[in-house]
N, C-alpha and C. Protein backbone atom coordinates (compact mmCIF):
# COMPACT_ATOMS: atom_id res chain seq x y z
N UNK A 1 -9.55 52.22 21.38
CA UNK A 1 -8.68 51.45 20.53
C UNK A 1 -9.33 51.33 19.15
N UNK A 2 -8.75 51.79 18.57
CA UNK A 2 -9.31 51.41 16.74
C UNK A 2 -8.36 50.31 16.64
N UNK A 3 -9.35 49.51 15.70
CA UNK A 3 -8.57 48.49 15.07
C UNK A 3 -8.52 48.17 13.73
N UNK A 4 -7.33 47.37 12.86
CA UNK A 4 -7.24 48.12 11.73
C UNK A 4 -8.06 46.58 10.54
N UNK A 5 -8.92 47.00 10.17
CA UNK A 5 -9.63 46.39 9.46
C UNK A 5 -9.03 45.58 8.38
N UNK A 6 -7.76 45.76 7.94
CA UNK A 6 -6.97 45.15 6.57
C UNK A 6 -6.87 43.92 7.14
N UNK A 7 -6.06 43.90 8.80
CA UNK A 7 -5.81 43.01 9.50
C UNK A 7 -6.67 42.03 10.09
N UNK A 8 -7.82 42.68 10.62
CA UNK A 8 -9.21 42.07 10.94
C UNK A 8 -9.54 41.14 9.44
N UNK A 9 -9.75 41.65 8.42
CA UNK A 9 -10.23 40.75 7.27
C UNK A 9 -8.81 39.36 6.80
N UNK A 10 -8.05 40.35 7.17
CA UNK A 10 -6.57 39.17 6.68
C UNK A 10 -6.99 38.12 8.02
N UNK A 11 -7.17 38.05 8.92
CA UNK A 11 -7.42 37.13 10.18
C UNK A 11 -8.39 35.97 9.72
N UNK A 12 -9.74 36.98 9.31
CA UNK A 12 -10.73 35.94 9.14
C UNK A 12 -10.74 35.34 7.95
N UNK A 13 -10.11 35.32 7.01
CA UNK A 13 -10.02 34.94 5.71
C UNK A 13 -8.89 33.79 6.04
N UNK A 14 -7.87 34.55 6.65
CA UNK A 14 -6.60 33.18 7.38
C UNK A 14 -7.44 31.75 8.10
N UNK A 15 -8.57 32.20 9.16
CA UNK A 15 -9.24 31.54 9.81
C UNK A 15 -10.26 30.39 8.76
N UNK A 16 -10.73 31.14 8.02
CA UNK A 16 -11.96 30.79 7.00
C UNK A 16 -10.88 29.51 5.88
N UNK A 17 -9.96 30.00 5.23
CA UNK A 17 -9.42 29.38 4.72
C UNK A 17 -8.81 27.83 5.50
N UNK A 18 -8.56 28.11 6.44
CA UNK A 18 -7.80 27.09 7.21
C UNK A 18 -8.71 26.18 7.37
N UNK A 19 -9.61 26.29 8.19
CA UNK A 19 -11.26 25.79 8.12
C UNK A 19 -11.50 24.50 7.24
N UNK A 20 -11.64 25.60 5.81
CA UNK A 20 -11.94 24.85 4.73
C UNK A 20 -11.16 24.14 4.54
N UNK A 21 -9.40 23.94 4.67
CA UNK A 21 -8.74 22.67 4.49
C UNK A 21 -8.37 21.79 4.98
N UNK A 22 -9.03 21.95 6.57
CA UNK A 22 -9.07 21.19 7.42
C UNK A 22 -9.95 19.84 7.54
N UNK A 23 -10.93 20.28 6.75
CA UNK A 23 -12.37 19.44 6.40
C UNK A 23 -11.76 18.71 5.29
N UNK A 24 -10.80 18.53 4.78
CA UNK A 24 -10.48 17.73 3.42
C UNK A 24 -9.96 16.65 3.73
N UNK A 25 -9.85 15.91 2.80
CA UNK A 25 -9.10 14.07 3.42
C UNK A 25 -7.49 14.35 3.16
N UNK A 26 -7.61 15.47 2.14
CA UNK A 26 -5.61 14.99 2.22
C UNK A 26 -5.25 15.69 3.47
N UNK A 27 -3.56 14.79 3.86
CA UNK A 27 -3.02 15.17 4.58
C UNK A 27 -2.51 16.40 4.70
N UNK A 28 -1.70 16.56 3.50
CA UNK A 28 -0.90 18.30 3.29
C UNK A 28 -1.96 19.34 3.32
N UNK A 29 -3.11 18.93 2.91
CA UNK A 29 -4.25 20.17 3.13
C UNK A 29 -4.57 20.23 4.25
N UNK A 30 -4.69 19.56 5.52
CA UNK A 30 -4.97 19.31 6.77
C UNK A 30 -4.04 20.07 7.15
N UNK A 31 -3.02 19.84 6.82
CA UNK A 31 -1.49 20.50 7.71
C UNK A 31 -1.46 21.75 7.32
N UNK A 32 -1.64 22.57 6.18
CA UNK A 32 -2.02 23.69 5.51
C UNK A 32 -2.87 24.52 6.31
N UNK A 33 -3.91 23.82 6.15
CA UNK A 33 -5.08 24.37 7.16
C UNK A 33 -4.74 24.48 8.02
N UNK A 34 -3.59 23.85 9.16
CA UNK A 34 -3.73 24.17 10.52
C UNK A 34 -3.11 25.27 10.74
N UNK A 35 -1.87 25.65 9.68
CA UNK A 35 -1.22 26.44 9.77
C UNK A 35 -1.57 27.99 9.84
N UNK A 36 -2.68 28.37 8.75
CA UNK A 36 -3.42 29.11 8.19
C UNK A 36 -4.41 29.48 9.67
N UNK A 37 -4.80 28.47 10.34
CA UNK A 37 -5.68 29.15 11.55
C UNK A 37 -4.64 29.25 12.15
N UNK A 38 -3.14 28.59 12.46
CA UNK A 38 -2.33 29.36 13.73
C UNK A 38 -2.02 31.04 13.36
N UNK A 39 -1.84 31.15 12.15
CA UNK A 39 -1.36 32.25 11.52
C UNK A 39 -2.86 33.55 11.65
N UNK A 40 -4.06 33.06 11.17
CA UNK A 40 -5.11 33.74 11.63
C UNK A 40 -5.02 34.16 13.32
N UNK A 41 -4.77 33.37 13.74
CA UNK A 41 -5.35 33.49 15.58
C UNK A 41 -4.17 34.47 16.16
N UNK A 42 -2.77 34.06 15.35
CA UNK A 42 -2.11 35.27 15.98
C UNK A 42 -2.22 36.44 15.25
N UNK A 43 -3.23 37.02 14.10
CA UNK A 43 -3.19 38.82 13.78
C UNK A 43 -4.30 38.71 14.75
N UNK A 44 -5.23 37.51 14.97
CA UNK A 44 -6.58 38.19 16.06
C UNK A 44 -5.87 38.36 17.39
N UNK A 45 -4.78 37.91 18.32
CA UNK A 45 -4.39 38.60 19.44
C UNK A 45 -3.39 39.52 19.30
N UNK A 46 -2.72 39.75 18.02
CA UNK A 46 -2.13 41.05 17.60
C UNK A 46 -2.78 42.17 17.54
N UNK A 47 -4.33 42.19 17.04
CA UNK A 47 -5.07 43.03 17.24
C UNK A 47 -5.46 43.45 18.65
N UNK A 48 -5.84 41.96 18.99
CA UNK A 48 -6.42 42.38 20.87
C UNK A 48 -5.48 43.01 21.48
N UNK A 49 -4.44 43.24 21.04
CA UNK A 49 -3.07 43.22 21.77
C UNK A 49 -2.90 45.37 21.91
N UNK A 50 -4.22 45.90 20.90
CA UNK A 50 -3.83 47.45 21.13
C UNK A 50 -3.44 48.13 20.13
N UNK A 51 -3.03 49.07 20.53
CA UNK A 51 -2.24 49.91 19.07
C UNK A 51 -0.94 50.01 19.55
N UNK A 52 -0.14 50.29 18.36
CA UNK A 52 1.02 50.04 18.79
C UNK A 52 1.77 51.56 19.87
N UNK A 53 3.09 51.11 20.03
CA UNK A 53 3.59 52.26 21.32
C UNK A 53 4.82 52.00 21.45
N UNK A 54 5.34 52.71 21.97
CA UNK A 54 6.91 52.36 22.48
C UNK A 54 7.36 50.97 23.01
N UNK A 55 8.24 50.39 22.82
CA UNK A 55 8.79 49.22 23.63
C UNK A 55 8.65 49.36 24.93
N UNK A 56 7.71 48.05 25.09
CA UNK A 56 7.50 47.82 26.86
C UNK A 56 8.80 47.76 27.73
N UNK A 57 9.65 49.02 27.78
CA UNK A 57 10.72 48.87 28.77
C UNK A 57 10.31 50.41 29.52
N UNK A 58 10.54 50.27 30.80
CA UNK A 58 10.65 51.48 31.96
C UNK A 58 11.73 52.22 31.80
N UNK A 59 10.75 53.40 31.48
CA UNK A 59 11.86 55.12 30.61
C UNK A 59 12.41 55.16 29.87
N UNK A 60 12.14 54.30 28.59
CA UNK A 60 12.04 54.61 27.48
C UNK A 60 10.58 54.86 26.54
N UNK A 61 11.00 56.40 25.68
CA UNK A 61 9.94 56.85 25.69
C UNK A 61 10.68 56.96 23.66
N UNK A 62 9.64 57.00 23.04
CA UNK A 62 10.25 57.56 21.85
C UNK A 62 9.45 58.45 21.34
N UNK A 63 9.93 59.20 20.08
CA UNK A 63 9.41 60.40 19.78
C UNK A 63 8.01 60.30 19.28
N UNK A 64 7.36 58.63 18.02
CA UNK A 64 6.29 59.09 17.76
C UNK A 64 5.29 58.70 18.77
N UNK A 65 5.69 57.52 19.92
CA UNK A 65 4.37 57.11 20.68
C UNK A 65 4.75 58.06 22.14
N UNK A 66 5.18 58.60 22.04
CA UNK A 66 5.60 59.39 23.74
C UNK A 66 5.40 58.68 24.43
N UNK A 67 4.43 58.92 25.59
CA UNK A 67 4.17 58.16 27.01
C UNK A 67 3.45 56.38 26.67
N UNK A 68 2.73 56.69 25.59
CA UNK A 68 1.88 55.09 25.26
C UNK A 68 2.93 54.19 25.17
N UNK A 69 2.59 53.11 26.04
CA UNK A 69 3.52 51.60 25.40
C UNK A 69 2.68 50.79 25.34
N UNK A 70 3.21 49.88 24.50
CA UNK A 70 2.78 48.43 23.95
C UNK A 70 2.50 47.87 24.56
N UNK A 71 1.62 46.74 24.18
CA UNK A 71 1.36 45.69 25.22
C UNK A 71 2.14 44.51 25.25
N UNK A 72 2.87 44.21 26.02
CA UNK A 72 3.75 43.45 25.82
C UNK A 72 2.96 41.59 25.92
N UNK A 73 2.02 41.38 26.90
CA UNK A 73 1.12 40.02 27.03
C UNK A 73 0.88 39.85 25.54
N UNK A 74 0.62 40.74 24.36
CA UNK A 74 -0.09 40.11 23.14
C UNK A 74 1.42 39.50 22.22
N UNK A 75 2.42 40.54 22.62
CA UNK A 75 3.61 39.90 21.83
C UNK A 75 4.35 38.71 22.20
N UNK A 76 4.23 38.74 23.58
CA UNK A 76 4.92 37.47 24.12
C UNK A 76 3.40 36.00 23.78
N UNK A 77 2.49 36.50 23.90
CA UNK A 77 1.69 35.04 22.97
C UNK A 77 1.83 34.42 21.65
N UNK A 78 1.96 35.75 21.16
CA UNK A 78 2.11 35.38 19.56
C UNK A 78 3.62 34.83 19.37
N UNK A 79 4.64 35.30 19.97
CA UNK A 79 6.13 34.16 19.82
C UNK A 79 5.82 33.18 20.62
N UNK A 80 5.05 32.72 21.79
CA UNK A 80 4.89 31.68 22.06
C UNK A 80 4.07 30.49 21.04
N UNK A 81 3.10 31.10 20.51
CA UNK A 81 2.42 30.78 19.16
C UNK A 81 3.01 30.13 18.04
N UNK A 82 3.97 30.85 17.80
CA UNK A 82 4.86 30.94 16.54
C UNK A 82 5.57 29.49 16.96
N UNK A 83 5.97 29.63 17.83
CA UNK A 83 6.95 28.47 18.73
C UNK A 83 6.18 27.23 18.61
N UNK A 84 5.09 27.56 19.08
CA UNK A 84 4.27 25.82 19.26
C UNK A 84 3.54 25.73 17.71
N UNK A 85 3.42 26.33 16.39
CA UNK A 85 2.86 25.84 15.61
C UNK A 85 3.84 25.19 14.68
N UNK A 86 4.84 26.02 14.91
CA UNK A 86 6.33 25.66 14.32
C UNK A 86 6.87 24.01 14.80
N UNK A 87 6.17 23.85 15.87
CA UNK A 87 6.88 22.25 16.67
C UNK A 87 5.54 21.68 15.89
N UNK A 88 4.40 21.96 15.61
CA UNK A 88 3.52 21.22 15.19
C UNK A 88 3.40 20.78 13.86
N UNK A 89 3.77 21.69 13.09
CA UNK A 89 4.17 21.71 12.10
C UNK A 89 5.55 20.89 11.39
N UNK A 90 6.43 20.86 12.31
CA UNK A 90 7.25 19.68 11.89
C UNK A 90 7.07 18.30 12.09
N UNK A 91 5.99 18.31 13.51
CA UNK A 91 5.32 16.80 14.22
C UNK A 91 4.26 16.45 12.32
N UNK A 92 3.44 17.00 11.86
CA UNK A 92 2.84 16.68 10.47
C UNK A 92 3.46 16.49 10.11
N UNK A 93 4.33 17.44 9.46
CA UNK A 93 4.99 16.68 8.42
C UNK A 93 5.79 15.38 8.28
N UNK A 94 6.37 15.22 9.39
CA UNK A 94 7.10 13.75 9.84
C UNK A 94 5.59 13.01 9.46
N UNK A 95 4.54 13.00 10.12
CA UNK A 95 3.57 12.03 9.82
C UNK A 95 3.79 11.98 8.29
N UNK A 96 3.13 13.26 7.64
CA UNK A 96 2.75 13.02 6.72
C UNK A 96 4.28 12.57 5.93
N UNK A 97 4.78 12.67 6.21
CA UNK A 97 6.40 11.58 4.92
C UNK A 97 6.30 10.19 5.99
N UNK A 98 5.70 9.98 6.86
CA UNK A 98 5.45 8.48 7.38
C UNK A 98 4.41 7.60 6.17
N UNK A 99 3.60 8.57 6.05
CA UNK A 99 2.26 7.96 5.19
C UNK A 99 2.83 7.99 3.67
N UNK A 100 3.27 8.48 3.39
CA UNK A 100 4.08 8.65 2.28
C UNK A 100 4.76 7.45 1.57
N UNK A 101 5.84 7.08 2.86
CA UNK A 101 6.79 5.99 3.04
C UNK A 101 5.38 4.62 2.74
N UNK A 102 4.72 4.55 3.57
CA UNK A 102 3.63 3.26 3.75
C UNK A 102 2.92 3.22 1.90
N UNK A 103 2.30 4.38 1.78
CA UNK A 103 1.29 4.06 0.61
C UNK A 103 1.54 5.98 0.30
N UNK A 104 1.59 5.62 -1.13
CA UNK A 104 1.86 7.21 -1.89
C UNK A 104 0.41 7.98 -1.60
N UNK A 105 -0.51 7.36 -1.80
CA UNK A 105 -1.44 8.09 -1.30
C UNK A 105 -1.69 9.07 -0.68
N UNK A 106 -2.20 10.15 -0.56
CA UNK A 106 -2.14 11.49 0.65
C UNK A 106 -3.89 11.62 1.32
N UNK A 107 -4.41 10.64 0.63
CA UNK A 107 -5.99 10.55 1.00
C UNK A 107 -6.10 9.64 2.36
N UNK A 108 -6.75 10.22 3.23
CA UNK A 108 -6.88 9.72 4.48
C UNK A 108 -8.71 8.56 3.76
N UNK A 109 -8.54 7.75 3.93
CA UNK A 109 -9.62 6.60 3.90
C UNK A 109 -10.63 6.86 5.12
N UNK A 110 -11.68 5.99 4.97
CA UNK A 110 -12.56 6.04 6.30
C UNK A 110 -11.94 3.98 6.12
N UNK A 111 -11.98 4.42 7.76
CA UNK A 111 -11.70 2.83 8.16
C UNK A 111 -12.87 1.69 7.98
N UNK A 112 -11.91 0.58 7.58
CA UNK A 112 -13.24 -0.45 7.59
C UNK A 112 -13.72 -1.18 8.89
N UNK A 113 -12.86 -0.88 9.57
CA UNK A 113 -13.14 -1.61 11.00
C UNK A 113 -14.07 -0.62 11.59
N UNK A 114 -14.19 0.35 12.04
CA UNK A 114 -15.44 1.57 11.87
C UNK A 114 -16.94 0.89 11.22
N UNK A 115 -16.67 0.75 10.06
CA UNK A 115 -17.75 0.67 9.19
C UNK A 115 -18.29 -0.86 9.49
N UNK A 116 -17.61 -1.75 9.82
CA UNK A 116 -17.87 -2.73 10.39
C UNK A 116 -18.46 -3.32 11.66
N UNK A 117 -18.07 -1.68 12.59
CA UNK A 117 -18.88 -1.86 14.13
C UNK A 117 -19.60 -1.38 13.76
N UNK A 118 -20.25 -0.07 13.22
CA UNK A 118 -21.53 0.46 12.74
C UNK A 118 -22.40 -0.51 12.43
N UNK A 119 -21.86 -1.35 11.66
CA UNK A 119 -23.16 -2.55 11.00
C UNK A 119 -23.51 -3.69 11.23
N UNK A 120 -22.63 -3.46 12.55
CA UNK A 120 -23.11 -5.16 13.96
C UNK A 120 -24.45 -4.91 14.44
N UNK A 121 -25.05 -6.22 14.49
CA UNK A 121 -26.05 -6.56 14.63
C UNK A 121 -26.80 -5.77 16.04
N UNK A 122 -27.78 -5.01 16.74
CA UNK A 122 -27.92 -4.85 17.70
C UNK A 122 -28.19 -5.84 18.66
N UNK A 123 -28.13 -7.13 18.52
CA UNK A 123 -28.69 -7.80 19.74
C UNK A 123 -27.68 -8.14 20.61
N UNK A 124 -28.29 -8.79 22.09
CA UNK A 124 -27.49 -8.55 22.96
C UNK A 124 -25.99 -9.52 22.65
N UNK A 125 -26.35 -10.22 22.57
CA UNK A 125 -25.15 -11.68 22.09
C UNK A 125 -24.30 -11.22 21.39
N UNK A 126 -24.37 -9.87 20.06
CA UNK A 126 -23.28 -9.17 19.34
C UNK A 126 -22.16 -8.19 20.35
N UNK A 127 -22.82 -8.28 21.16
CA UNK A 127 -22.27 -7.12 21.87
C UNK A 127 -20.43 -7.24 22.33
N UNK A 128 -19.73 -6.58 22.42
CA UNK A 128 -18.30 -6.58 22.49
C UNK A 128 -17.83 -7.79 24.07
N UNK A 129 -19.02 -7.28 25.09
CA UNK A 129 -18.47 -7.57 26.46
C UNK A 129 -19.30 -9.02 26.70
N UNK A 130 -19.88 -9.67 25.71
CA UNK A 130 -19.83 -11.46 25.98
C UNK A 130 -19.00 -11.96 25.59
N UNK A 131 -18.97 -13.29 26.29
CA UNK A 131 -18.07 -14.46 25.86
C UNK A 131 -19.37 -15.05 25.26
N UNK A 132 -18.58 -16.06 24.53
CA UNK A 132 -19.00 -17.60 24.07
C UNK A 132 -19.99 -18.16 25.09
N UNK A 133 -19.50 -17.96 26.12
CA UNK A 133 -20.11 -19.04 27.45
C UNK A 133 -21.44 -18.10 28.00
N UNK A 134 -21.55 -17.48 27.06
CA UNK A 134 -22.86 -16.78 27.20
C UNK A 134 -24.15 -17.21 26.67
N UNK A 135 -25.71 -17.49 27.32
CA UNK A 135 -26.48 -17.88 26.30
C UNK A 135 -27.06 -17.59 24.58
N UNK A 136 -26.48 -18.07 23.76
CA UNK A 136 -26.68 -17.75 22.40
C UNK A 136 -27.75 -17.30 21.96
N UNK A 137 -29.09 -17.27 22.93
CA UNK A 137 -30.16 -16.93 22.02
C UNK A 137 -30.88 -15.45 23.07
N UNK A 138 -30.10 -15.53 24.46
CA UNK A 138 -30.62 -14.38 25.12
C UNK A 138 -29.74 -13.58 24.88
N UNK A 139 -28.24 -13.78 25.21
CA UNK A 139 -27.49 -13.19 25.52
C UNK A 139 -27.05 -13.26 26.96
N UNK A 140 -27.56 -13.61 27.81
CA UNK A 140 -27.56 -13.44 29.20
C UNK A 140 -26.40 -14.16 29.65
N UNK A 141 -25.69 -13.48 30.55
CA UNK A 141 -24.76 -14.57 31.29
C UNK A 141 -24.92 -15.49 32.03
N UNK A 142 -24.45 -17.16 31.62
CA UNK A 142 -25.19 -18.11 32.69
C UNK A 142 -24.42 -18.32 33.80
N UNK A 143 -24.61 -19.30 34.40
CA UNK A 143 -23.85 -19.41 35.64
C UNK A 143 -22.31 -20.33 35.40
N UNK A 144 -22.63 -20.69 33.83
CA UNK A 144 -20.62 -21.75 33.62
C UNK A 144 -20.01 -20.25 33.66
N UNK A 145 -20.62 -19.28 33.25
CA UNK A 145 -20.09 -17.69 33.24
C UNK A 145 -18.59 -17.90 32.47
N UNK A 146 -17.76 -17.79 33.13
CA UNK A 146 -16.88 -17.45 32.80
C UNK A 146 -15.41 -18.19 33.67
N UNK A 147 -16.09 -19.77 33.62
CA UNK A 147 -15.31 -20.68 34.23
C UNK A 147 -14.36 -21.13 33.55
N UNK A 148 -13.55 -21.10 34.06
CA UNK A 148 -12.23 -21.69 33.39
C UNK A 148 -11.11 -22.14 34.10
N UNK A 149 -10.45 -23.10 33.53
CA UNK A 149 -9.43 -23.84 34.26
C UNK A 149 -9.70 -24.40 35.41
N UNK A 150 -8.53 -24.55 35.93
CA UNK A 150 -8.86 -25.48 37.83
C UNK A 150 -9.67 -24.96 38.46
N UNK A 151 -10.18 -25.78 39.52
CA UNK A 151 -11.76 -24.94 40.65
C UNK A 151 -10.17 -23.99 41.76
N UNK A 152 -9.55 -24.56 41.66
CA UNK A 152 -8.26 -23.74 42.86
C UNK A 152 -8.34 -22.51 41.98
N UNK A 153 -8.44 -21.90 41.12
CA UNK A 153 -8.49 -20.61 40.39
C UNK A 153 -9.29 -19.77 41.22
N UNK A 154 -10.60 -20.19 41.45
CA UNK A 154 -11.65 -19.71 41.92
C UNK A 154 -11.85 -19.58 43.27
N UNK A 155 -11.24 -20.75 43.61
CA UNK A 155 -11.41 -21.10 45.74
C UNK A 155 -10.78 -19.98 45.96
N UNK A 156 -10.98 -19.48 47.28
CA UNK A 156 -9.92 -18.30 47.92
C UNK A 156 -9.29 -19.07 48.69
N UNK A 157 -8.41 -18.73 48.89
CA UNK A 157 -7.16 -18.96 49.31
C UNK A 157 -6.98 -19.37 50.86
N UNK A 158 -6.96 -20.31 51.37
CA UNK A 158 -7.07 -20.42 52.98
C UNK A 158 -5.35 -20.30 53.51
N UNK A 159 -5.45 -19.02 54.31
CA UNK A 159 -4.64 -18.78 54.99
C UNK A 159 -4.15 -19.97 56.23
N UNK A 160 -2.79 -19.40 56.94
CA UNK A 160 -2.80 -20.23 58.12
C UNK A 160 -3.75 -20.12 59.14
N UNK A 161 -4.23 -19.41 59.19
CA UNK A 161 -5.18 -18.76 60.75
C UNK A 161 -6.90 -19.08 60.32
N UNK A 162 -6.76 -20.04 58.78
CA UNK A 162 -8.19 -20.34 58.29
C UNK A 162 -7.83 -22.09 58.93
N UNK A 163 -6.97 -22.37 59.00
CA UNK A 163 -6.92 -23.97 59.54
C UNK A 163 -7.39 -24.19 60.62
């Protein structure tokens, strides 16, 4: 199988490019980018896919590929391809005219709530999974633990056959 190099470089340049706008904060460049690697990935299984040949149908033969046929697995991926980047591609853009609608902006922010767990304190008492009713200076859970309301909360339950 030779493969044809115009296509090989158009792939990785599709790939390379996409890449690079994927890594960016705007939205439309994100969506750009994704497009650009769906569009790369299908000349790379167009390529895997062979050289070309007659239409994958039984006894039909044509004059320039005679007996060789196509591979039909690389064509039916790439319209499956086409299909799902095409649904993905309209799923962005709805986002991105959501974000639009909210704040004109197209710059994705880093969150402050992020930046805010990053810079909690390490000790144990900061930690997400205490309560209040925890000791304030160990952290440790005491034994009021995690009492609350009526002691019937806590009792189990005496059946008839416990009388």
């Amino acid at each position: 199988m030779v493969a044809n190099l115009f296509l090989l470089l158009a792939a990785g340049t599709l790939v390379s490019a996409g890449v690079y706008l994927v890594l960016d904060r705007a939205m439309t460049k994100m969506m750009l980018g994704l497009m650009l690697i769906g569009n790369g990935a299908n000349l790379f299984i167009l390529q895997a896919g062979g050289s070309a040949g007659s239409p994958p149908i039984m006894h039909r033969d044509s004059e320039v590929y005679d007996e060789t046929i196509a591979d039909p697995l690389a064509q039916a991926m790439i319209l499956t391809a086409i299909v799902i980047s095409m649904a993905m591609t309209a799923f962005i853009l709805t986002l991105a005219y959501r974000q639009y609608r909210y704040r004109t902006a197209d710059v994705i922010e880093d969150d402050t709530e992020d930046a805010a767990i990053a810079a909690r304190p390490v000790a144990a008492s900061a930690a997400p999974d205490h309560d209040a009713s925890d000791d304030p200076e160990t952290g440790r859970m005491t034994s009021e633990g995690d009492a609350f309301g009526p002691k019937s909360f806590e009792a189990p339950v005496k059946g008839e056959e416990d009388d």
